[in-house]
C-alpha atoms as a PDB file:
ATOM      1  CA  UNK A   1      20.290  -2.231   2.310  1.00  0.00           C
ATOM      2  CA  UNK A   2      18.479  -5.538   1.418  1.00  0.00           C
ATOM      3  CA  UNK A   3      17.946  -6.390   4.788  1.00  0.00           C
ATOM      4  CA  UNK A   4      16.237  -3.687   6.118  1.00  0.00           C
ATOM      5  CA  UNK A   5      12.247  -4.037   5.414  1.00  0.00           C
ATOM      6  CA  UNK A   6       9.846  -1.178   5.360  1.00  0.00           C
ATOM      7  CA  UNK A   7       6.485  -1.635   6.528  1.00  0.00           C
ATOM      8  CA  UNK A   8       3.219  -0.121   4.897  1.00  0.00           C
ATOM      9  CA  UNK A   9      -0.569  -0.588   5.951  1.00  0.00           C
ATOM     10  CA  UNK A  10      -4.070  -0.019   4.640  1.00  0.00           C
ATOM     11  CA  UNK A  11      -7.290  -0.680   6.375  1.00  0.00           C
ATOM     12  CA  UNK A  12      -6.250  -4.847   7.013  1.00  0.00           C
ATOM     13  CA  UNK A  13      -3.388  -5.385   4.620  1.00  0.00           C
ATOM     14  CA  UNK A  14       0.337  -5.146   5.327  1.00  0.00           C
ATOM     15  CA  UNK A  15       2.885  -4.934   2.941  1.00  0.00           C
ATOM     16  CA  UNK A  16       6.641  -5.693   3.842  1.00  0.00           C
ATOM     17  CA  UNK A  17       8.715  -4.110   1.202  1.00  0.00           C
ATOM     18  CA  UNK A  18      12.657  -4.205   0.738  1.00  0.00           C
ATOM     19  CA  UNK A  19      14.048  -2.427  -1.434  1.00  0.00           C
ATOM     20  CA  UNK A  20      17.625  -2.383  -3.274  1.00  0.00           C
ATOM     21  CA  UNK A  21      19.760  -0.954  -6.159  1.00  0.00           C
ATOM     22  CA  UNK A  22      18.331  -2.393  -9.543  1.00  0.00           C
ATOM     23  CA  UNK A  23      16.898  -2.084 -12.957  1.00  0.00           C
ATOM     24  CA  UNK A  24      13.464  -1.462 -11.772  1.00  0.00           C
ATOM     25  CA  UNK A  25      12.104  -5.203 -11.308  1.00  0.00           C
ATOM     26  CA  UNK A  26       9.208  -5.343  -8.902  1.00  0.00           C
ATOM     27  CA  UNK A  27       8.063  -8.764  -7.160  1.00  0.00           C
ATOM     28  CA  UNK A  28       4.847  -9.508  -5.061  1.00  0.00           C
ATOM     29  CA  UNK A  29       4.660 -12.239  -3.367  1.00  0.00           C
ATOM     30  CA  UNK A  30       6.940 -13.859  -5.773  1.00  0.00           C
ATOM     31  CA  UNK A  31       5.650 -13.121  -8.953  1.00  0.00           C
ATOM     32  CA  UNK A  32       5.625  -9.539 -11.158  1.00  0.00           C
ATOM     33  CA  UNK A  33       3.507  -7.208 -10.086  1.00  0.00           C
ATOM     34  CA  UNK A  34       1.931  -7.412 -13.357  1.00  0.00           C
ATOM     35  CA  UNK A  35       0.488 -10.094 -12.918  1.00  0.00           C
ATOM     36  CA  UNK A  36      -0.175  -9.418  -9.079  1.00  0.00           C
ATOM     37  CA  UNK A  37      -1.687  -6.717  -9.688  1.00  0.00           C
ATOM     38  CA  UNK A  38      -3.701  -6.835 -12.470  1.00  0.00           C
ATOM     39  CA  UNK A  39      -5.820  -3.746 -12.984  1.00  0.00           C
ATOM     40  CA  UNK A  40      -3.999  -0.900 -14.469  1.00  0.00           C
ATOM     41  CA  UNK A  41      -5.008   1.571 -11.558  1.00  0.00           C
ATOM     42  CA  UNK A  42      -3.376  -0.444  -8.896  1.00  0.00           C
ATOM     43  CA  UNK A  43      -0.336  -0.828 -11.163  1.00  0.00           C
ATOM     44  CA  UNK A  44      -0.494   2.730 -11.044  1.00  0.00           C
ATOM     45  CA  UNK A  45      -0.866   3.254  -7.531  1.00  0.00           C
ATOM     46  CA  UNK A  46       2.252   0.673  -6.659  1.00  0.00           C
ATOM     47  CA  UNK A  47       4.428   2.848  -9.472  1.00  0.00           C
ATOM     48  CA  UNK A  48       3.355   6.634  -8.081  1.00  0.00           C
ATOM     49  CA  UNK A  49       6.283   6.664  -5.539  1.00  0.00           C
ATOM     50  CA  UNK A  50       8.707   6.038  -8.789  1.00  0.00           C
ATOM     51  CA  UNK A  51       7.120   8.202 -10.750  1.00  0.00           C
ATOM     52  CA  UNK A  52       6.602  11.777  -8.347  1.00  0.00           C
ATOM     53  CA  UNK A  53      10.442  11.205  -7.203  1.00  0.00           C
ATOM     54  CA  UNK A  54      11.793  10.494 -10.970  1.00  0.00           C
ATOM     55  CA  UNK A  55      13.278   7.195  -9.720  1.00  0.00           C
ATOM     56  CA  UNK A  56      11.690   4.648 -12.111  1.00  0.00           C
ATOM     57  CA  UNK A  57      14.215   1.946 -12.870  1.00  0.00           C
ATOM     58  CA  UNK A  58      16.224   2.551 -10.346  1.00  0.00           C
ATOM     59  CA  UNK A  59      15.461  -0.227  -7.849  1.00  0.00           C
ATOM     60  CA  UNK A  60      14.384  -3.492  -7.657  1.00  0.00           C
ATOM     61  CA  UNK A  61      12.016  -3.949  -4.996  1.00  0.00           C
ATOM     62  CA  UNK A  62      10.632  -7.370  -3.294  1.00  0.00           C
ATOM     63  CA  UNK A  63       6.861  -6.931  -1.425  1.00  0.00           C
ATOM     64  CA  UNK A  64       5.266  -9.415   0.745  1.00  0.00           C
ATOM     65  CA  UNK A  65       2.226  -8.723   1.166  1.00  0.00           C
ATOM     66  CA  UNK A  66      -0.919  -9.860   2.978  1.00  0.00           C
ATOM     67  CA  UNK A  67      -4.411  -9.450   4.688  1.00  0.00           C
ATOM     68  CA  UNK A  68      -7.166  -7.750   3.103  1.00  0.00           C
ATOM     69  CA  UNK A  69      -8.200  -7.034  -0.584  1.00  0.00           C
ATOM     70  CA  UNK A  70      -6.446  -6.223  -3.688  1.00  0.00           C
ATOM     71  CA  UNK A  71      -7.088  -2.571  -3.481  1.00  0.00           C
ATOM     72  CA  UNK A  72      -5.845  -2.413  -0.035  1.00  0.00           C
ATOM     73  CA  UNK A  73      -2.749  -4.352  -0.533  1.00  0.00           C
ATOM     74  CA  UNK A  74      -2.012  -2.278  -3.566  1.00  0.00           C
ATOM     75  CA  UNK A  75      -2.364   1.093  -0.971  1.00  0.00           C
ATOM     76  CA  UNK A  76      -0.146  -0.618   1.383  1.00  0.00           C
ATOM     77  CA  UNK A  77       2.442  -1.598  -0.888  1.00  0.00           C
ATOM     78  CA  UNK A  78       2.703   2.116  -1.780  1.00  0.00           C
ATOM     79  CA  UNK A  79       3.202   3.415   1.112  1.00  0.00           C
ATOM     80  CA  UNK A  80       5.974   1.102   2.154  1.00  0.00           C
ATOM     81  CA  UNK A  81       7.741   1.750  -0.929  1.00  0.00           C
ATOM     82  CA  UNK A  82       7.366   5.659  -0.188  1.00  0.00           C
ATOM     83  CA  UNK A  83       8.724   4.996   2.977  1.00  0.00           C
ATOM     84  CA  UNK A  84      11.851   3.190   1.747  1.00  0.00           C
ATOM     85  CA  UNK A  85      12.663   6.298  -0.732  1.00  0.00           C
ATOM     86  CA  UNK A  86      12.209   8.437   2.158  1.00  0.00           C
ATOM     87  CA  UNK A  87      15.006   6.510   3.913  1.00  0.00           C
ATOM     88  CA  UNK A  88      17.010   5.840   1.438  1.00  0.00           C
ATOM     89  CA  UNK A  89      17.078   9.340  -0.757  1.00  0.00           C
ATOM     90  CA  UNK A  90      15.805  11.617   2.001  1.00  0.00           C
ATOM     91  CA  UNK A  91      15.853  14.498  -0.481  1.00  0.00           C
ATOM     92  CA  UNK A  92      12.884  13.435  -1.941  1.00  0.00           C
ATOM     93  CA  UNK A  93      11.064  13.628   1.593  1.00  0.00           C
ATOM     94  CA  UNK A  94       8.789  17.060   0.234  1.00  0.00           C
ATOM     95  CA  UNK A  95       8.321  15.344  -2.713  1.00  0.00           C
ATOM     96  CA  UNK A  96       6.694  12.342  -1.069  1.00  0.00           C
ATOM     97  CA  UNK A  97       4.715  14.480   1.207  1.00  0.00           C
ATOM     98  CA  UNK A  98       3.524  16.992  -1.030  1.00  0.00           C
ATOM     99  CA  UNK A  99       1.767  13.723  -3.084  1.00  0.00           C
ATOM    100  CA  UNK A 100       0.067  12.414   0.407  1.00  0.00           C
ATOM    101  CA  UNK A 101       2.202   9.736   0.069  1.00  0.00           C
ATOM    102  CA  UNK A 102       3.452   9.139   3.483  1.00  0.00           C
ATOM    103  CA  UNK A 103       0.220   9.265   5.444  1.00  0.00           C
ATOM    104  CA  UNK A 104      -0.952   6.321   6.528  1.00  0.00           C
ATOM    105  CA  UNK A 105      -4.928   5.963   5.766  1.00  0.00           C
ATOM    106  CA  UNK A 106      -6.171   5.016   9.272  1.00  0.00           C
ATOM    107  CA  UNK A 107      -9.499   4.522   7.922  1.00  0.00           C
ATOM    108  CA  UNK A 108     -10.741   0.537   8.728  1.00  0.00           C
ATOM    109  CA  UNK A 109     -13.897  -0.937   9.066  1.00  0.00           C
ATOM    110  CA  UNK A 110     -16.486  -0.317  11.912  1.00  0.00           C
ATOM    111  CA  UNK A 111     -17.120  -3.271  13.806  1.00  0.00           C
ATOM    112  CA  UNK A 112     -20.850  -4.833  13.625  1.00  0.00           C
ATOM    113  CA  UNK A 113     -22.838  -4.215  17.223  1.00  0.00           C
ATOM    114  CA  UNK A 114     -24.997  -6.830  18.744  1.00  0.00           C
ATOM    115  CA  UNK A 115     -28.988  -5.748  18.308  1.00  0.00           C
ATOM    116  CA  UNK A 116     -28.318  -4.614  14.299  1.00  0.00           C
ATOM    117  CA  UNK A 117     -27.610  -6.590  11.754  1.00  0.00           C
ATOM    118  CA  UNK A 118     -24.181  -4.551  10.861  1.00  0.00           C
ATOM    119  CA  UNK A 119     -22.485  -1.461  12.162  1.00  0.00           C
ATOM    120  CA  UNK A 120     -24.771   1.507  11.761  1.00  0.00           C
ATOM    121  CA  UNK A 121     -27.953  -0.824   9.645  1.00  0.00           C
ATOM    122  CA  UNK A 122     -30.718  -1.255  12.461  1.00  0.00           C
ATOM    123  CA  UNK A 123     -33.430  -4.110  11.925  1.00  0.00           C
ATOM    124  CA  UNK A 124     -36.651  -2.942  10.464  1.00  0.00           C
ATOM    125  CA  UNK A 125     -38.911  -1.437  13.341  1.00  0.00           C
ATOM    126  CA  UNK A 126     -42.493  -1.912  13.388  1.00  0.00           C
ATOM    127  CA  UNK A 127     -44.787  -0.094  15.019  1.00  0.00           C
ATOM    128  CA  UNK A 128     -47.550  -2.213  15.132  1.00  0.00           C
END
């Protein structure tokens, strides 16, 4: 199963994750996700998969991830790694879903229109 690559996405950042038998080693972009991801929330947020389907230690999974910012690479990795144990243990599928975890967050960033100085902001008016 080493070959096959799941893909996750949050607002610009795409995480490629494969995912095999293991002791529970995770990799980002060859280094530990420790030190990838260094805030404890987004360690956290990689992990929840593990934790909601009681499968902590039980694979080692290799992410490359990249676009975007940390927070959104963290969300992306998580959802590809939710998508792998949905593939590979499907009997944790309601599990998975029941946490939101296999939605992808369509939500990106509205593009700037010409006249205003970013999406919605409008230049100050004056009236005389």
């Amino acid at each position: 199963m080493a070959n096959q690559s799941f893909i996750g996405r949050r607002k610009t950042s795409t995480a490629r994750v494969y995912v095999q038998p293991g002791k529970g080693e995770i990799v980002v972009n060859s280094k530990p996700f420790e030190t990838f991801f260094v805030l404890p929330s987004q360690q956290i947020t990689v992990n929840m998969p593990f934790k909601v389907t009681e499968t902590t230690g039980k694979y080692d999974v290799k992410v490359t991830v990249r676009g975007g910012g940390i927070t959104g690479q963290a969300d992306a990795v998580q959802l590809g790694i939710a998508r792998a144990l949905n593939t590979l243990e499907p009997e944790t599928h309601g599990v998975l879903k029941s946490h939101d975890l296999l939605t992808r967050d369509d939500r990106m960033v509205e593009r700037k229109k010409y006249g205003q100085p970013k999406a919605r902001k409008k230049f100050q008016f004056s009236k005389r």
